[in-house]
Protein backbone atom coordinates (compact mmCIF):
# COMPACT_ATOMS: atom_id res chain seq x y z
CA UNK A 1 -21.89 17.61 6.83
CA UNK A 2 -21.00 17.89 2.96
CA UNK A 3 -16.89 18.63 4.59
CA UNK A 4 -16.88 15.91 6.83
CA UNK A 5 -18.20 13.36 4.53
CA UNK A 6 -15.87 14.20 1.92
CA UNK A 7 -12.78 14.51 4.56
CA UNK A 8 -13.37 10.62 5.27
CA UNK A 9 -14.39 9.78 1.90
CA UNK A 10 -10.95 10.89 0.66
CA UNK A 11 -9.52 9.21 3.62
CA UNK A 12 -11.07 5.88 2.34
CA UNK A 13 -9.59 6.46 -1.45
CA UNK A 14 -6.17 7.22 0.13
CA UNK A 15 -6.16 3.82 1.68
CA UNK A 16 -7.23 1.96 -1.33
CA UNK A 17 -4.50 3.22 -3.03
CA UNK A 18 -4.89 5.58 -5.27
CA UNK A 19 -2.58 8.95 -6.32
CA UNK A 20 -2.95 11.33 -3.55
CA UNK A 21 -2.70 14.44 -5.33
CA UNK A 22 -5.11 13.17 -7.87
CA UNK A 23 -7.51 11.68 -5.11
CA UNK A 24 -7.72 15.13 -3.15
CA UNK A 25 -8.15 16.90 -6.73
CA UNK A 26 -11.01 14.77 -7.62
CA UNK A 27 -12.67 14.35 -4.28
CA UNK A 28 -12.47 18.66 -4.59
CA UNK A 29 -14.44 18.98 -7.48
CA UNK A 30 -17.01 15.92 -6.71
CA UNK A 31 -17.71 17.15 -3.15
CA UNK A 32 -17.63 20.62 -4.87
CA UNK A 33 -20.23 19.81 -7.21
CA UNK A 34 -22.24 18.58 -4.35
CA UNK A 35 -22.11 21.72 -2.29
CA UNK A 36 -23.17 23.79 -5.40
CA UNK A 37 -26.09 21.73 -5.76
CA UNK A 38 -27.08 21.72 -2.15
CA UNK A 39 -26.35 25.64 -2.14
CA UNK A 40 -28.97 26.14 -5.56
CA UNK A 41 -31.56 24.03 -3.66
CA UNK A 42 -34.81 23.88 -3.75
CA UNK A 43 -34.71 25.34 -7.57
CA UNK A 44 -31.01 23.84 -8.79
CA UNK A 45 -30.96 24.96 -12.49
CA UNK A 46 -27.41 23.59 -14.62
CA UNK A 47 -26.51 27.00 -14.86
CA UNK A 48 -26.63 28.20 -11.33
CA UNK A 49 -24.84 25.09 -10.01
CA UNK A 50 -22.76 25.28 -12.39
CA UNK A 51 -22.07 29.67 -11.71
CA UNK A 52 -21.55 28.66 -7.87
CA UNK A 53 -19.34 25.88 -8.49
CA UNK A 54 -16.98 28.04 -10.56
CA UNK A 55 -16.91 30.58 -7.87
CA UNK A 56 -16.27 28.18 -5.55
CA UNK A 57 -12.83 27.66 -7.54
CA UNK A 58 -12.33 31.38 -8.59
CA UNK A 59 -9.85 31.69 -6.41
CA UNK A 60 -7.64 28.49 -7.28
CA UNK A 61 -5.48 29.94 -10.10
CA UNK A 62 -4.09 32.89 -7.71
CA UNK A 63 -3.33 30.14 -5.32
CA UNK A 64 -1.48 27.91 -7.46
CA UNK A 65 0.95 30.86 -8.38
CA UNK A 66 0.80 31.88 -5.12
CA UNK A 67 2.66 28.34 -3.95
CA UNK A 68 4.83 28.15 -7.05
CA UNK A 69 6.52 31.83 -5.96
CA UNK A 70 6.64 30.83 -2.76
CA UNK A 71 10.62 30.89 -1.45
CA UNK A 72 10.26 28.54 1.43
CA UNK A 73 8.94 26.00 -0.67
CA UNK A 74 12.16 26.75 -3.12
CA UNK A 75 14.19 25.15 -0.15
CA UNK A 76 12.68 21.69 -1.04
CA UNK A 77 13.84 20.76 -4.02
CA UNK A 78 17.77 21.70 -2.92
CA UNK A 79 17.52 20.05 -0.27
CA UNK A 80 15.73 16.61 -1.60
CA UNK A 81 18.83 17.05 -4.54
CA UNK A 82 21.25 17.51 -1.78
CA UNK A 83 20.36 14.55 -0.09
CA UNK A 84 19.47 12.00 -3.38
CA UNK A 85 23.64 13.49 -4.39
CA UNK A 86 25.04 12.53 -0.75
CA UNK A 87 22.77 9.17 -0.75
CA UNK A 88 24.04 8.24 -4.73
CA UNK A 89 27.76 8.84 -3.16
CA UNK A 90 27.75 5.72 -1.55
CA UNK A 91 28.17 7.93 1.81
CA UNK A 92 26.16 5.93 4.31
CA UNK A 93 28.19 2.80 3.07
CA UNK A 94 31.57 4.60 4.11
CA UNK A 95 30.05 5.73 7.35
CA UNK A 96 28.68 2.57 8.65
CA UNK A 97 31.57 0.28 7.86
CA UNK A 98 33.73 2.88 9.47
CA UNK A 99 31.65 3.23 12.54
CA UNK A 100 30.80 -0.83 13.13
CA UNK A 101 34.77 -1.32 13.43
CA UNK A 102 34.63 1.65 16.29
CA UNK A 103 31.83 0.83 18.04
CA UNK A 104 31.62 -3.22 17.38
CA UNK A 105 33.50 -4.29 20.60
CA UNK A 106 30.92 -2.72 22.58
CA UNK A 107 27.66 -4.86 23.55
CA UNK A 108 25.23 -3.18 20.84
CA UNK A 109 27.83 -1.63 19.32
CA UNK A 110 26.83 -1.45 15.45
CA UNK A 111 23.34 -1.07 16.91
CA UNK A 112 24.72 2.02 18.30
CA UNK A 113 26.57 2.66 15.30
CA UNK A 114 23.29 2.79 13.44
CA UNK A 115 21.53 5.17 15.36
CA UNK A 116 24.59 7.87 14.54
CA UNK A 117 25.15 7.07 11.23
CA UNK A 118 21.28 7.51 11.40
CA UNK A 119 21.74 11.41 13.01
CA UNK A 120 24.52 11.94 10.27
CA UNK A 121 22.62 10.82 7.07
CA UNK A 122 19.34 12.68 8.98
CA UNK A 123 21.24 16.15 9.82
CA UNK A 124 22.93 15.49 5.78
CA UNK A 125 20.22 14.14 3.19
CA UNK A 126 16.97 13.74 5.41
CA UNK A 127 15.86 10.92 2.82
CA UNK A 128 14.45 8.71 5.08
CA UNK A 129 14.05 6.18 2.18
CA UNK A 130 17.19 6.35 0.68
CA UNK A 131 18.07 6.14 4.72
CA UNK A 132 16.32 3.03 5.76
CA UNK A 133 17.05 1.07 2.36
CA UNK A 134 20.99 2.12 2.82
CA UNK A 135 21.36 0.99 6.42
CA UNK A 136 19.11 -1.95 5.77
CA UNK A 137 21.39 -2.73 3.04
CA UNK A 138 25.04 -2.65 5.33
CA UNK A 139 23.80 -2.98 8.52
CA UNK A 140 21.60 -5.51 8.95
CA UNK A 141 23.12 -8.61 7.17
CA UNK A 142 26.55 -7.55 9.90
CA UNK A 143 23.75 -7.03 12.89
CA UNK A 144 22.21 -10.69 11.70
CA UNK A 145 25.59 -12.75 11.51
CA UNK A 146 27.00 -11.68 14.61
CA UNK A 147 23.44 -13.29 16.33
CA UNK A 148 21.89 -9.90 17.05
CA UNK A 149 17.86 -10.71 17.66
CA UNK A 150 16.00 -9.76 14.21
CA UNK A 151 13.71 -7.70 16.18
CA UNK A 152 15.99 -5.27 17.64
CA UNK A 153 18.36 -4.88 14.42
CA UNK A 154 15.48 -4.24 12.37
CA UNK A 155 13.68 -1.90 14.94
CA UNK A 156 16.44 0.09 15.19
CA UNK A 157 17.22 0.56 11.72
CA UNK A 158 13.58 1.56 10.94
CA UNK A 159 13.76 3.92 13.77
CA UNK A 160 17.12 5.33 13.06
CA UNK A 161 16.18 5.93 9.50
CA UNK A 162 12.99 8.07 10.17
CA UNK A 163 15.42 10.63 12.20
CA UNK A 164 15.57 12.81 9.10
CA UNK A 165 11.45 13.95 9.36
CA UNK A 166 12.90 15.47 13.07
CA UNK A 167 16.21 16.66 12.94
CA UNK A 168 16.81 19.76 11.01
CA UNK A 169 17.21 20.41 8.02
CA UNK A 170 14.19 18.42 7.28
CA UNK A 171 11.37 18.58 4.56
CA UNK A 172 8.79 18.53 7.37
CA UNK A 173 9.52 21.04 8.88
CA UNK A 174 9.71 23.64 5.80
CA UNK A 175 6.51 22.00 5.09
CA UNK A 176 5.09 22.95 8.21
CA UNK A 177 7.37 26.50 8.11
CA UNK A 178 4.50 27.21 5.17
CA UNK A 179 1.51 26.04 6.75
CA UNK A 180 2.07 27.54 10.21
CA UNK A 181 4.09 30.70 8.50
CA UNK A 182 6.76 30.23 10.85
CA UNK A 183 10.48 31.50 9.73
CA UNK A 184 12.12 27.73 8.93
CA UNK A 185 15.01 28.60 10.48
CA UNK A 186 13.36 28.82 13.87
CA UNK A 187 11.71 25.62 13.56
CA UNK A 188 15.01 24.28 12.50
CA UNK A 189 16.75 25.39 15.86
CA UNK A 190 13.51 24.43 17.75
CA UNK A 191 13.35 20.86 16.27
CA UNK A 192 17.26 20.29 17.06
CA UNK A 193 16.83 19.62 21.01
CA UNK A 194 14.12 17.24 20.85
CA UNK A 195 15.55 15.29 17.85
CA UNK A 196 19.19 14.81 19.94
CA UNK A 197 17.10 14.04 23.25
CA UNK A 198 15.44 10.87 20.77
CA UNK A 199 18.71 10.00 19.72
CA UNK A 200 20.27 10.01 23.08
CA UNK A 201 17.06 7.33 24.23
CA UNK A 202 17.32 5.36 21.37
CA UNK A 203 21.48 4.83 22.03
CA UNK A 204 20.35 4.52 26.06
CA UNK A 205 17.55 1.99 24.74
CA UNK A 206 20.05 -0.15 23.04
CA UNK A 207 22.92 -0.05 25.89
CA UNK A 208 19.84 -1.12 28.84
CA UNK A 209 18.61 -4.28 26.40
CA UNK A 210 21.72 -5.15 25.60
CA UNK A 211 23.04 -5.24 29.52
CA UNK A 212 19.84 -7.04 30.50
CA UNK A 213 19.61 -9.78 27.54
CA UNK A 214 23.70 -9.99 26.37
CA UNK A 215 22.44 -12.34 23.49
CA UNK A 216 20.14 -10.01 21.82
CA UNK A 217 22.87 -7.88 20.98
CA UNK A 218 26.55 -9.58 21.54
CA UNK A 219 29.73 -7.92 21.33
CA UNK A 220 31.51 -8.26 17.64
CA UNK A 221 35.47 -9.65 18.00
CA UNK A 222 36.94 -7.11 15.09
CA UNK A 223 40.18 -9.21 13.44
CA UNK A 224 43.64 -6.96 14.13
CA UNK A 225 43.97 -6.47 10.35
CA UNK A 226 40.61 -4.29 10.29
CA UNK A 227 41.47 -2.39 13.10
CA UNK A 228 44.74 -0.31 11.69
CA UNK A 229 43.66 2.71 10.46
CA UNK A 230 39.69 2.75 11.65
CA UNK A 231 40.34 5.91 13.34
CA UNK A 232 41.26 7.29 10.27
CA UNK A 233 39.13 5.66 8.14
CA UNK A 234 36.15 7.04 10.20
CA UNK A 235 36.89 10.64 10.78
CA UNK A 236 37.59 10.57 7.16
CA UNK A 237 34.13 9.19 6.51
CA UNK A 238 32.52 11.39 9.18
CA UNK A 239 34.35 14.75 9.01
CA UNK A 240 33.22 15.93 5.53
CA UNK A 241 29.47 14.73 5.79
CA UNK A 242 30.06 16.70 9.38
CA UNK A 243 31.07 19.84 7.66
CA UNK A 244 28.62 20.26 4.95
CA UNK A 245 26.07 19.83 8.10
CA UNK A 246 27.84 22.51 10.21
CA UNK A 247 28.07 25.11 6.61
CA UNK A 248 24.23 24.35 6.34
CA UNK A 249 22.77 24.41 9.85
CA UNK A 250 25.10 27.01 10.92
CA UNK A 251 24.95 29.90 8.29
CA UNK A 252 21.00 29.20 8.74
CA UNK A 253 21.01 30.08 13.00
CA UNK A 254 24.46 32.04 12.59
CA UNK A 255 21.36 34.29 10.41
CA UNK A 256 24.15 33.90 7.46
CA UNK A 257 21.51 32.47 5.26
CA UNK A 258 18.35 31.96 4.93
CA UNK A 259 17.05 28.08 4.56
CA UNK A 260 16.64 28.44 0.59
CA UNK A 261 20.03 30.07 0.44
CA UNK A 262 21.73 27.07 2.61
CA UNK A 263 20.24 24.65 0.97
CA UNK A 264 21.41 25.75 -2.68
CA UNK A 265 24.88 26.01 -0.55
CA UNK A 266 23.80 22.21 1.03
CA UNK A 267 23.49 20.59 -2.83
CA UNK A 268 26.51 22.11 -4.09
CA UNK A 269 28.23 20.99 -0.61
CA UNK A 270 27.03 17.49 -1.49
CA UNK A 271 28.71 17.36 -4.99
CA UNK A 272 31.74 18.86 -3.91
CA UNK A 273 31.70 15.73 -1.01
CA UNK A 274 30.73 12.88 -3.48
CA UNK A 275 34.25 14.68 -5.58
CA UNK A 276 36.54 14.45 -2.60
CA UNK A 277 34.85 10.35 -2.51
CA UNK A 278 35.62 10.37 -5.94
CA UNK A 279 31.89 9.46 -6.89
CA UNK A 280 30.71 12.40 -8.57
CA UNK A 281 30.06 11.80 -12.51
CA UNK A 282 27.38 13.42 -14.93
CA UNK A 283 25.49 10.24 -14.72
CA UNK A 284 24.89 10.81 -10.65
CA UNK A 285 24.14 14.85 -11.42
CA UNK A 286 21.76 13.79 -14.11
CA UNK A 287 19.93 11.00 -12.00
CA UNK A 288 19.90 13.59 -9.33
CA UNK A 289 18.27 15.60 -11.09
CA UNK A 290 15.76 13.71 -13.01
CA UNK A 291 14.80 12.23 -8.66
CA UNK A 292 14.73 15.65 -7.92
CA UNK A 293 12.13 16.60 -10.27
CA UNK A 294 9.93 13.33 -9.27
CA UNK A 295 10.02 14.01 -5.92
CA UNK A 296 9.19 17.76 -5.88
CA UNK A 297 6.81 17.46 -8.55
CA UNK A 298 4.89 14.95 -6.58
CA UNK A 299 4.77 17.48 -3.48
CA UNK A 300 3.79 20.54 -5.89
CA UNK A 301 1.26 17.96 -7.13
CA UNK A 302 0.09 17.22 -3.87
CA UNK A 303 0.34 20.67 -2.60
CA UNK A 304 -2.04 21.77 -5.85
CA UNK A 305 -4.55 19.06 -4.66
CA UNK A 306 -4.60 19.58 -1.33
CA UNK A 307 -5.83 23.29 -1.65
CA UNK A 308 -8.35 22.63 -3.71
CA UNK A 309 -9.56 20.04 -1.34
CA UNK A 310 -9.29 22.93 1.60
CA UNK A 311 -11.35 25.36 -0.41
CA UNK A 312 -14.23 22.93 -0.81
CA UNK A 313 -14.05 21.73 2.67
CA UNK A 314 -14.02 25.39 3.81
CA UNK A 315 -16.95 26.41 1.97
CA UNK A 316 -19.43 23.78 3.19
CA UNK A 317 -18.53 25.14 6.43
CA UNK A 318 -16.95 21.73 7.60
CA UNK A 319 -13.92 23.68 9.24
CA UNK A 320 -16.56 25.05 11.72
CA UNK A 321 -17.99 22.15 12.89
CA UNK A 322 -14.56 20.65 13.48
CA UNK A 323 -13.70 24.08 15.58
CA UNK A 324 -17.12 24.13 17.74
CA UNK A 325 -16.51 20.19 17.95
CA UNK A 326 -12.55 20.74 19.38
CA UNK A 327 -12.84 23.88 21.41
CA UNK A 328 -16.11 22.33 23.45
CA UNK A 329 -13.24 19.44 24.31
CA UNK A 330 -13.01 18.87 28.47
CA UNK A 331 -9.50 20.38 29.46
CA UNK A 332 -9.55 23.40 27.19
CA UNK A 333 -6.71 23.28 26.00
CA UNK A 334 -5.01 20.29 26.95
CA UNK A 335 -8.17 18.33 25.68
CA UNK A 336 -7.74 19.68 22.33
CA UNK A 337 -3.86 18.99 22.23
CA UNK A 338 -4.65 15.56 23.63
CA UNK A 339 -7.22 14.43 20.55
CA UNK A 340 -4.85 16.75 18.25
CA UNK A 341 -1.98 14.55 18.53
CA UNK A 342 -4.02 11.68 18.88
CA UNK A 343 -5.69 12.19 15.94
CA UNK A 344 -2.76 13.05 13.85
CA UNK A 345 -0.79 9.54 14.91
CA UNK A 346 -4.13 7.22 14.02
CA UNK A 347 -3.90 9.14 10.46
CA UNK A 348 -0.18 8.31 10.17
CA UNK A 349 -1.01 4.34 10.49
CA UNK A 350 -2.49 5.74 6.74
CA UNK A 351 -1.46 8.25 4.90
CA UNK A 352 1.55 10.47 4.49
CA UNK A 353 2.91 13.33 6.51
CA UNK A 354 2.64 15.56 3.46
CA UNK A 355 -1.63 15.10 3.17
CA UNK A 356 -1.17 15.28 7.33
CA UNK A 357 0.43 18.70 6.94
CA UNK A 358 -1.56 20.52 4.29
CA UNK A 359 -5.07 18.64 4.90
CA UNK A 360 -5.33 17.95 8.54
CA UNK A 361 -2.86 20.60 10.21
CA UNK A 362 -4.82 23.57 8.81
CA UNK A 363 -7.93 22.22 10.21
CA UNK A 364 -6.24 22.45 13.79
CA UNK A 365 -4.18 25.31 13.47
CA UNK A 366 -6.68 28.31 13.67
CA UNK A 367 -8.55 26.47 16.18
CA UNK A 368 -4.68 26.30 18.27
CA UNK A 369 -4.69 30.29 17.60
CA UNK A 370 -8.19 30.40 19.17
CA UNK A 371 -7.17 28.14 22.65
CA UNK A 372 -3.83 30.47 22.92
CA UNK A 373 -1.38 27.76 21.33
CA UNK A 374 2.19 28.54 21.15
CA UNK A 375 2.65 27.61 17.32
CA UNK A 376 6.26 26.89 17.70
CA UNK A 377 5.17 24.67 19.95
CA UNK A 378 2.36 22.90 18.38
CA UNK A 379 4.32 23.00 15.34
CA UNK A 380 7.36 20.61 16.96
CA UNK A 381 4.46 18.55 18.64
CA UNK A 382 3.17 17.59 15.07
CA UNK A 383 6.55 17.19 13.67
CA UNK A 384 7.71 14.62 16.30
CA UNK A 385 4.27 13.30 16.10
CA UNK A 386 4.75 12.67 12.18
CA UNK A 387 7.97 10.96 12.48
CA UNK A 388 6.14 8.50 14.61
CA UNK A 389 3.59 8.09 12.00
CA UNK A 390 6.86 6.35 9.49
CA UNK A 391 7.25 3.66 11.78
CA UNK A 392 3.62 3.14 13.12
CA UNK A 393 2.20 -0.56 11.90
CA UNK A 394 0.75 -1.50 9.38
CA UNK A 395 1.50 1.41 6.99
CA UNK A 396 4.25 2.70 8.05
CA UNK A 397 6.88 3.62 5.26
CA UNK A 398 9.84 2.60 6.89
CA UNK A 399 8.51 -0.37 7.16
CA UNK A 400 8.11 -1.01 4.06
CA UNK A 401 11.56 -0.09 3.06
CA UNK A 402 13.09 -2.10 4.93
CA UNK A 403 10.91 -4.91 4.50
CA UNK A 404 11.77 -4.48 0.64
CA UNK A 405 15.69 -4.96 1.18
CA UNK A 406 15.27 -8.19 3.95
CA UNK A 407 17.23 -11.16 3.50
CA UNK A 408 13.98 -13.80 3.61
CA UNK A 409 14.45 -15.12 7.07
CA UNK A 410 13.24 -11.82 8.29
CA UNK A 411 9.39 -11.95 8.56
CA UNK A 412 7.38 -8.40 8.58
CA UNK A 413 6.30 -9.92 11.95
CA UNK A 414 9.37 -9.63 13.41
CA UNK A 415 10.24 -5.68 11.79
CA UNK A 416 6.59 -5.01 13.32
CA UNK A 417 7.77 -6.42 16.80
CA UNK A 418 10.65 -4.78 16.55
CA UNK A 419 9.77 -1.03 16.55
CA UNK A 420 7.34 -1.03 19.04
CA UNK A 421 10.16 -0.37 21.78
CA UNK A 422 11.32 2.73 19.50
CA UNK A 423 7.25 4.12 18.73
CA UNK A 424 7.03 4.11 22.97
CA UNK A 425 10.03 6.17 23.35
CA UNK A 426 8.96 8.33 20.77
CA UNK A 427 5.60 8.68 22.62
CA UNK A 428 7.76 8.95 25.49
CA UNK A 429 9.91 12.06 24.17
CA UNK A 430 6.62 13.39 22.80
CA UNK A 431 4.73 13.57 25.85
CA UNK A 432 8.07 15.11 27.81
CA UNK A 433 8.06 17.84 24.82
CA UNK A 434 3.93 18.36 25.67
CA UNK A 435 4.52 18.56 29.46
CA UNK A 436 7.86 20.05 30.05
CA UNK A 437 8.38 22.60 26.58
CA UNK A 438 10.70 24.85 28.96
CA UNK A 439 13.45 21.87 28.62
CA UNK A 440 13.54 22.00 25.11
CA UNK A 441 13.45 26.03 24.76
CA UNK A 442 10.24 25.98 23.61
């Protein structure tokens, strides 16, 4: 039980707070000091336990280099730089304005207008952050003074900004490209179905509320003087974003490129855009850059941590139990899919999707192999699944973003309230993708 104890003990330190990557590092080599003692009992000697606990970790250097030459991983970084360059541009800025003039004489119009500009900055940066803060930002003072209800303009900005963890080309699902050994580029076209089906409910969400309660979303009167030139104004703030998605996406299932290749093409795309929006400077490379960095450096980090924590767990056998525990599940397989996904949403209300996806996922995924488990599948499942973990109370990230750009008259209350109605139709399109996989191609 040596595994198990340390899988929730690390849980527990997660939720305190501390560093993840340092948390799983530590918890390794406690735990791992543990198992070498238990493994040298009844005659434990210094220099036994301390023989088997360096075996233990004999492996850990080839690992390490084994994830640092590793050219799906090499996709990250480009793409997180790709989308920190398109987010520094001031793009989601020229897209919503643009798009609440189009869509604001319809009843939930900018509400609407949120969700795409939601797809756009999703299918173009996949920052859900940078996302959620932007929109959060533009949006929701326009949503507030035209007496849309708090709860739905926040919801839908929380939910809108999480798109990027589903639609391709996201971090998640390279992430999970690695862990499952899946070609990304077939996840990518797998994901795209079931991330435009979400969209689709979201916009049919907003249009069904807003018929049924008019003042929860009112139409917006847009003055004559802002209305020359919006047609241009938005397909000039929509067509370029548009075709830097199309060169990306498209030379990756055209079989062009592969998803490292498009996504050095993606972040040179995205300076060439913030140039034609006559944003680019050294000072937005160079921040770029030094975000970049951070960002991947903190998933190396984690990435580092997490394996070490796998080895130990593996070793006291914990995986085994978890395996005997899942397969002897009523339903076979639908059993184990059921507590799978289960499981993976009550972590989400905790910690990230990047622990999720190199902690918990390799847990389930030889025990999926076992059961007969499409992995394509199974790998969609979790990445839908993870999305919903961004928006789930009371950790969820987006949240939290959002929460941090409110004017004050928005309570957390009311942001919690308020994407409930998007986590069910998430649930919703989940549960379609678990029962009906031949409508999505999968």
């Amino acid at each position: 039980m040596t595994g198990i104890i340390m899988f929730f003990a690390a849980l527990v330190l997660l939720t305190v707070g501390y560093p993840v990557a340092f948390t799983f590092g530590a918890v390794a080599m406690l735990f791992g000091a543990i198992a070498a003692f238990i493994e040298m009992m009844p005659h434990p000697t210094i220099a036994a336990v301390a023989e088997e606990f360096f075996l233990m970790f004999s492996m850990m250097p080839f690992r390490i280099y084994s994830i640092m030459t590793n050219t799906i991983l090499m996709a990250v970084p480009l793409f997180i730089l790709m989308g920190i360059v398109l987010q520094k541009s001031e793009l989601a800025e020229r897209l919503l304005e643009s798009m609440g003039v189009l869509f604001g004489k319809v009843r939930g119009g900018v509400a609407i207008s949120t969700v795409i500009v939601g797809t756009l900055l999703a299918a173009s940066t996949g920052v859900v952050g940078a996302s959620v803060v932007a929109m959060g930002v533009i949006s929701l003072p326009v949503m507030l003074k035209y007496g849309y209800s708090k709860k739905l303009a926040t919801g839908t900005i929380c939910a809108s900004g999480t798109l990027g963890q589903i639609i391709p080309p996201s971090i998640v699902l390279i992430i999970l490209g690695d862990v499952f050994q899946l070609p990304v580029g077939d996840l990518f076209k797998a994901a795209l179905w079931p991330g435009l089906v979400l969209v689709g409910c979201y916009v049919l969400y907003i249009l069904v509320i807003s018929y049924l309660k008019p003042e929860v979303a009112p139409a917006i009167i847009v003055p004559e003087e802002h209305k020359k030139g919006s047609l241009k104004r938005a397909l000039f703030a929509i067509v370029p974003p548009l075709t830097l998605i199309i060169m990306v996406l498209g030379s990756i299932f055209a079989g062009i490129a592969t998803p490292t290749e498009s996504a050095a093409v993606g972040a040179l795309g995205s300076m060439v855009l913030a140039a034609l929006y006559k944003r680019l400077s050294w000072k937005i490379v160079i921040d770029s850059c030094h975000e970049t960095v951070k960002i991947t450096a903190m998933v190396f980090a984690i990435l580092i941590g997490a394996t070490a924590f796998s080895m130990v767990f593996v070793y006291t056998g914990a995986d085994g139990i978890v395996e005997h525990f899942m397969t002897g599940l009523p339903g076979d397989k639908w059993g184990f899919l059921i507590l799978a996904m289960l499981a993976i949403m009550l972590l989400g209300f905790f910690i990230d999707f990047i622990e999720i996806s190199y902690i918990v996922v390799p847990i389930l995924l030889p025990i999926a192999d076992t059961i007969g488990i499409n992995p394509m599948w199974f790998a969609i499942l979790i990445a839908m699944n993870l999305q919903t973990s961004f928006l789930t109370p009371p950790f969820g990230f987006s949240l939290f973003y959002l929460k941090g750009v409110c004017p004050p008259e928005v309570r957390t209350v009311d942001i919690y309230k308020g994407v409930m109605p998007f986590i069910c139709i998430q649930i919703m399109v989940l549960a379609s993708i678990v029962i009906f996989p031949q409508l999505y191609g999968l």
